[in-house]
N, C-alpha and C. Protein backbone atom coordinates (compact mmCIF):
# COMPACT_ATOMS: atom_id res chain seq x y z
N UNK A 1 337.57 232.90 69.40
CA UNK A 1 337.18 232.83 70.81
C UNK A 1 337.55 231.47 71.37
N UNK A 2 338.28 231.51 72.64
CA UNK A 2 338.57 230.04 73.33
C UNK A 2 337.84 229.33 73.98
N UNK A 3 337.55 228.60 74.33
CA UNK A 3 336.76 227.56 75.49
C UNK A 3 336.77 228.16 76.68
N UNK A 4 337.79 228.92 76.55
CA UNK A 4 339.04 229.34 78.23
C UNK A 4 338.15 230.95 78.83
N UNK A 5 337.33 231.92 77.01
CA UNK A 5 336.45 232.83 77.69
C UNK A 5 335.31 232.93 78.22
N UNK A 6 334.64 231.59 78.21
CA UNK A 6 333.53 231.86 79.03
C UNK A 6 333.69 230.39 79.64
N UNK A 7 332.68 230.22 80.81
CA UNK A 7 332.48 229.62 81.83
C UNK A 7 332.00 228.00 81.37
N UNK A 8 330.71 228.51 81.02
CA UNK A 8 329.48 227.74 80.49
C UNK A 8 330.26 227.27 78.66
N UNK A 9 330.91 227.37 78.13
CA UNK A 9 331.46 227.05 77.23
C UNK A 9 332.47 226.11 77.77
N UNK A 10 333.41 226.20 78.54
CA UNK A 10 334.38 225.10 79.27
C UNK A 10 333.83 224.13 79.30
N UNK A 11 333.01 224.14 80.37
CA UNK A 11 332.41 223.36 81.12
C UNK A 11 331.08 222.10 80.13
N UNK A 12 331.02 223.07 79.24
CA UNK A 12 330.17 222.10 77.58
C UNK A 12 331.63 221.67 76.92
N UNK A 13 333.06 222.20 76.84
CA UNK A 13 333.85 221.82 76.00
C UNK A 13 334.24 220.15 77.59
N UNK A 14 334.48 220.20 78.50
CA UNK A 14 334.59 219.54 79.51
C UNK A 14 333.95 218.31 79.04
N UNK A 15 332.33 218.27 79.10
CA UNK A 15 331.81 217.36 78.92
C UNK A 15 331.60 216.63 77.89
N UNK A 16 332.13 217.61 76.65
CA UNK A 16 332.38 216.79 75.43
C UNK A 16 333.09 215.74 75.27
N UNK A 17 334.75 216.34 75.67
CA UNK A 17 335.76 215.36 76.56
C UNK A 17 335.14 213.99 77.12
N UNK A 18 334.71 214.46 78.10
CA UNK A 18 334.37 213.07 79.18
C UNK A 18 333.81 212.48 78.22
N UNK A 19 332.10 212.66 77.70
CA UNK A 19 332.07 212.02 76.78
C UNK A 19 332.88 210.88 76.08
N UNK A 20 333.57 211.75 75.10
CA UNK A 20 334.76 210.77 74.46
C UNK A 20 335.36 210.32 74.65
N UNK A 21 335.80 210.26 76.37
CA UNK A 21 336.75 209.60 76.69
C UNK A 21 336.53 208.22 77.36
N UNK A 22 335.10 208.05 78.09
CA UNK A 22 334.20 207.24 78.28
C UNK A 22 334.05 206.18 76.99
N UNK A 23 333.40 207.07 75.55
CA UNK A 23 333.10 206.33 74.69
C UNK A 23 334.53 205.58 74.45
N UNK A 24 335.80 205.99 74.43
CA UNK A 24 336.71 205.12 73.75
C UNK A 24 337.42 204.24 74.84
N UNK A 25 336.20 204.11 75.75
CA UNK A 25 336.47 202.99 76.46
C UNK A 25 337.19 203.35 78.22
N UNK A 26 337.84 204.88 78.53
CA UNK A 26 338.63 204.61 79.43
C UNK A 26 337.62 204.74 80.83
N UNK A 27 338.37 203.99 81.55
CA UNK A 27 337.65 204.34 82.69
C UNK A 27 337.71 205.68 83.80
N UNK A 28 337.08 205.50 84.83
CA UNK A 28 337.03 206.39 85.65
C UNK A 28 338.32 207.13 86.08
N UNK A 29 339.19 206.10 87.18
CA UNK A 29 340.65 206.79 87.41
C UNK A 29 341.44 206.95 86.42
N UNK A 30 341.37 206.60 85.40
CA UNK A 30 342.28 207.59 84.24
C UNK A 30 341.63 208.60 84.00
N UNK A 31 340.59 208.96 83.69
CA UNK A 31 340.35 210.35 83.24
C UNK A 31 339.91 210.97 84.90
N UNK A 32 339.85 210.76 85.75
CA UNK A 32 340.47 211.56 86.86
C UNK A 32 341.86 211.81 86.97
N UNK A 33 342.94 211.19 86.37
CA UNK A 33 344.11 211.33 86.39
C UNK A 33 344.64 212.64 85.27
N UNK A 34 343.42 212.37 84.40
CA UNK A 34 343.76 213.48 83.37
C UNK A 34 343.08 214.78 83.33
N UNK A 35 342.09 214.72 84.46
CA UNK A 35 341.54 216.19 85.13
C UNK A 35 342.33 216.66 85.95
N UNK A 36 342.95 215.80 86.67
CA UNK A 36 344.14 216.19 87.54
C UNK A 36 345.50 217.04 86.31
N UNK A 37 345.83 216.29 86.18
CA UNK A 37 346.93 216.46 85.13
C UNK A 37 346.73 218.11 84.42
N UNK A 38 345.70 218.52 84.26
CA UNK A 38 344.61 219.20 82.89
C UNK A 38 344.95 220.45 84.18
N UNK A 39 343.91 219.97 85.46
CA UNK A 39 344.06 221.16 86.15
C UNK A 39 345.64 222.02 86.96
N UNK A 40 346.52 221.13 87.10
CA UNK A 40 347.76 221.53 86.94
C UNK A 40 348.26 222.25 86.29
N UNK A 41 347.68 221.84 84.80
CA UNK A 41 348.78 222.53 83.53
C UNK A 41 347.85 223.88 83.90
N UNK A 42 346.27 223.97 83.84
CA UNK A 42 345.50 225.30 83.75
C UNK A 42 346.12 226.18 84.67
N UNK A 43 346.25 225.57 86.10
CA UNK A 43 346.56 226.43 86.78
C UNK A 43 348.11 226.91 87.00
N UNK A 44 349.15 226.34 86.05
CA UNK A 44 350.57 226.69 86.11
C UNK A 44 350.57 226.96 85.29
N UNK A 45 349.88 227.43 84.02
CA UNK A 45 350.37 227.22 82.61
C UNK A 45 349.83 228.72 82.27
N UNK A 46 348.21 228.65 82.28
CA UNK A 46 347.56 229.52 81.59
C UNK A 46 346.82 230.75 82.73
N UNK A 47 346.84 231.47 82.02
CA UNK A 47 345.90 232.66 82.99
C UNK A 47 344.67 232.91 82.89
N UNK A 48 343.89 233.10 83.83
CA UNK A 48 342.14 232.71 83.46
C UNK A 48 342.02 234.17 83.03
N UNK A 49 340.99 233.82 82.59
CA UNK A 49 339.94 234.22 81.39
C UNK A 49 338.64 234.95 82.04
N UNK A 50 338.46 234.22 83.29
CA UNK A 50 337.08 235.02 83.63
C UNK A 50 336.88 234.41 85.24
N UNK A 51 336.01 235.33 86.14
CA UNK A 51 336.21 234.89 87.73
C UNK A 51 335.89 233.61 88.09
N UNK A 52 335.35 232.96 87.36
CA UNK A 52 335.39 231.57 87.82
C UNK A 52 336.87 230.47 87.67
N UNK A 53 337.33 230.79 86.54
CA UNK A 53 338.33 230.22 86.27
C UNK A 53 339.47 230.90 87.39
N UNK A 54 339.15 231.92 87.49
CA UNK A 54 340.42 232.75 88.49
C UNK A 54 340.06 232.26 90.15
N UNK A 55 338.46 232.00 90.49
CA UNK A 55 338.53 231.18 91.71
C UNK A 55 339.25 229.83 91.43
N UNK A 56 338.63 229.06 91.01
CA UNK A 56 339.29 227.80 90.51
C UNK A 56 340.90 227.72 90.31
N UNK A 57 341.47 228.83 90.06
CA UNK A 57 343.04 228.48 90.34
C UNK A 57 343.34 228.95 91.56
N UNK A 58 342.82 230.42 92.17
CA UNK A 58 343.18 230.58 93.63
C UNK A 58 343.09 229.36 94.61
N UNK A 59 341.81 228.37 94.39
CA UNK A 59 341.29 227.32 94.49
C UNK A 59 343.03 225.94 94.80
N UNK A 60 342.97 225.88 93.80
CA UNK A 60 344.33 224.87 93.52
C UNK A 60 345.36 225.27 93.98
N UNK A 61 345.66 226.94 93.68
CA UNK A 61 347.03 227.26 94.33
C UNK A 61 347.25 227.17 96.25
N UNK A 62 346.10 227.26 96.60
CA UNK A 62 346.17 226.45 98.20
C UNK A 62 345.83 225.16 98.72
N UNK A 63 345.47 224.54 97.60
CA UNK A 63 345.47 223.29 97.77
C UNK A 63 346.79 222.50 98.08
N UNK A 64 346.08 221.10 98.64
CA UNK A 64 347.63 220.02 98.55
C UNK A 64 346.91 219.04 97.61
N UNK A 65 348.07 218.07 97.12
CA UNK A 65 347.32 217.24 95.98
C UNK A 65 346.15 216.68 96.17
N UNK A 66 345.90 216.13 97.34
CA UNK A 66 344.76 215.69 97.56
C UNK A 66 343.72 216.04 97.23
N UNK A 67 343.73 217.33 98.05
CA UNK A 67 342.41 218.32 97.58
C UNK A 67 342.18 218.47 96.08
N UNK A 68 343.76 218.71 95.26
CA UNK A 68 343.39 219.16 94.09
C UNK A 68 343.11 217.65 93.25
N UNK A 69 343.19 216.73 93.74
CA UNK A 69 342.49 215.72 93.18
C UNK A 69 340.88 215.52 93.27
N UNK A 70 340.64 216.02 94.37
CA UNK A 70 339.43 216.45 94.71
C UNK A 70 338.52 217.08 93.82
N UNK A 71 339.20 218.19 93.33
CA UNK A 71 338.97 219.40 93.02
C UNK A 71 338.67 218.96 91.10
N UNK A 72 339.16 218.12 91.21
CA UNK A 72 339.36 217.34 89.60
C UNK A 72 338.41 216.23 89.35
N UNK A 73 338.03 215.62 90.48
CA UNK A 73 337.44 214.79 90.21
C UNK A 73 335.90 215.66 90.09
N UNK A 74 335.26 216.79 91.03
CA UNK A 74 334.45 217.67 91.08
C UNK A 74 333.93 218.11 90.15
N UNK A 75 335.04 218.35 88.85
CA UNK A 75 334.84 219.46 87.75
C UNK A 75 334.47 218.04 87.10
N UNK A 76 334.50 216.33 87.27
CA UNK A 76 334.35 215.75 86.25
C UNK A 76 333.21 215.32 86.72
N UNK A 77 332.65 215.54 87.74
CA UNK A 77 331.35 215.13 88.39
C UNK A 77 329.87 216.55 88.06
N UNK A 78 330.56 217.83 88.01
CA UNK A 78 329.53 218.71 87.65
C UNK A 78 329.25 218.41 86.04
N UNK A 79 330.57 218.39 85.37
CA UNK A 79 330.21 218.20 83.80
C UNK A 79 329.47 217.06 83.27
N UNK A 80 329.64 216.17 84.21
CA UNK A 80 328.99 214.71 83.88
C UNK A 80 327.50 214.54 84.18
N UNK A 81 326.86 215.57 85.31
CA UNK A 81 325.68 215.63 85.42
C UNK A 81 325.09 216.91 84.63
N UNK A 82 325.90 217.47 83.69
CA UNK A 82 325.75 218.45 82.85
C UNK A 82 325.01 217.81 81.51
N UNK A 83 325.93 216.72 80.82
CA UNK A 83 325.99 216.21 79.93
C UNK A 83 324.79 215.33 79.74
């Protein structure tokens, strides 16, 4: 089973991430750079898994970067008050 089939599993695999990425020191705009980056590849790369993930790319695919920087920094702001 992937991270990618349920919702509430992402979003715990998400904050594991941040986590670690915090602990090994990086700061904020890099790992916004790499939610950015992350949500790109998800949404050009892979095919969701379940309706949230499938809003979340309808989501991006009308976005302009901005927004989808937005949209990245969001997913690192829900997981972070998750965690």
């Amino acid at each position: 089973m992937s991270v990618l089939d349920n919702f509430g599993e992402w979003k715990g695999f998400l904050a594991n991430r941040l986590q670690q990425a915090e602990g090994l020191g990086m700061d904020r705009e890099s790992i916004s750079d790499l939610a950015y980056q992350l949500g790109d590849y998800l949404a050009q790369d892979i095919n969701p898994q379940n309706e949230q993930e499938r809003l979340l790319k309808d989501l991006w695919d009308v976005a302009d970067e901005q927004e989808q920087r937005t949209m990245a920094n969001l997913m690192i702001k829900l997981v972070d008050n998750q965690a």
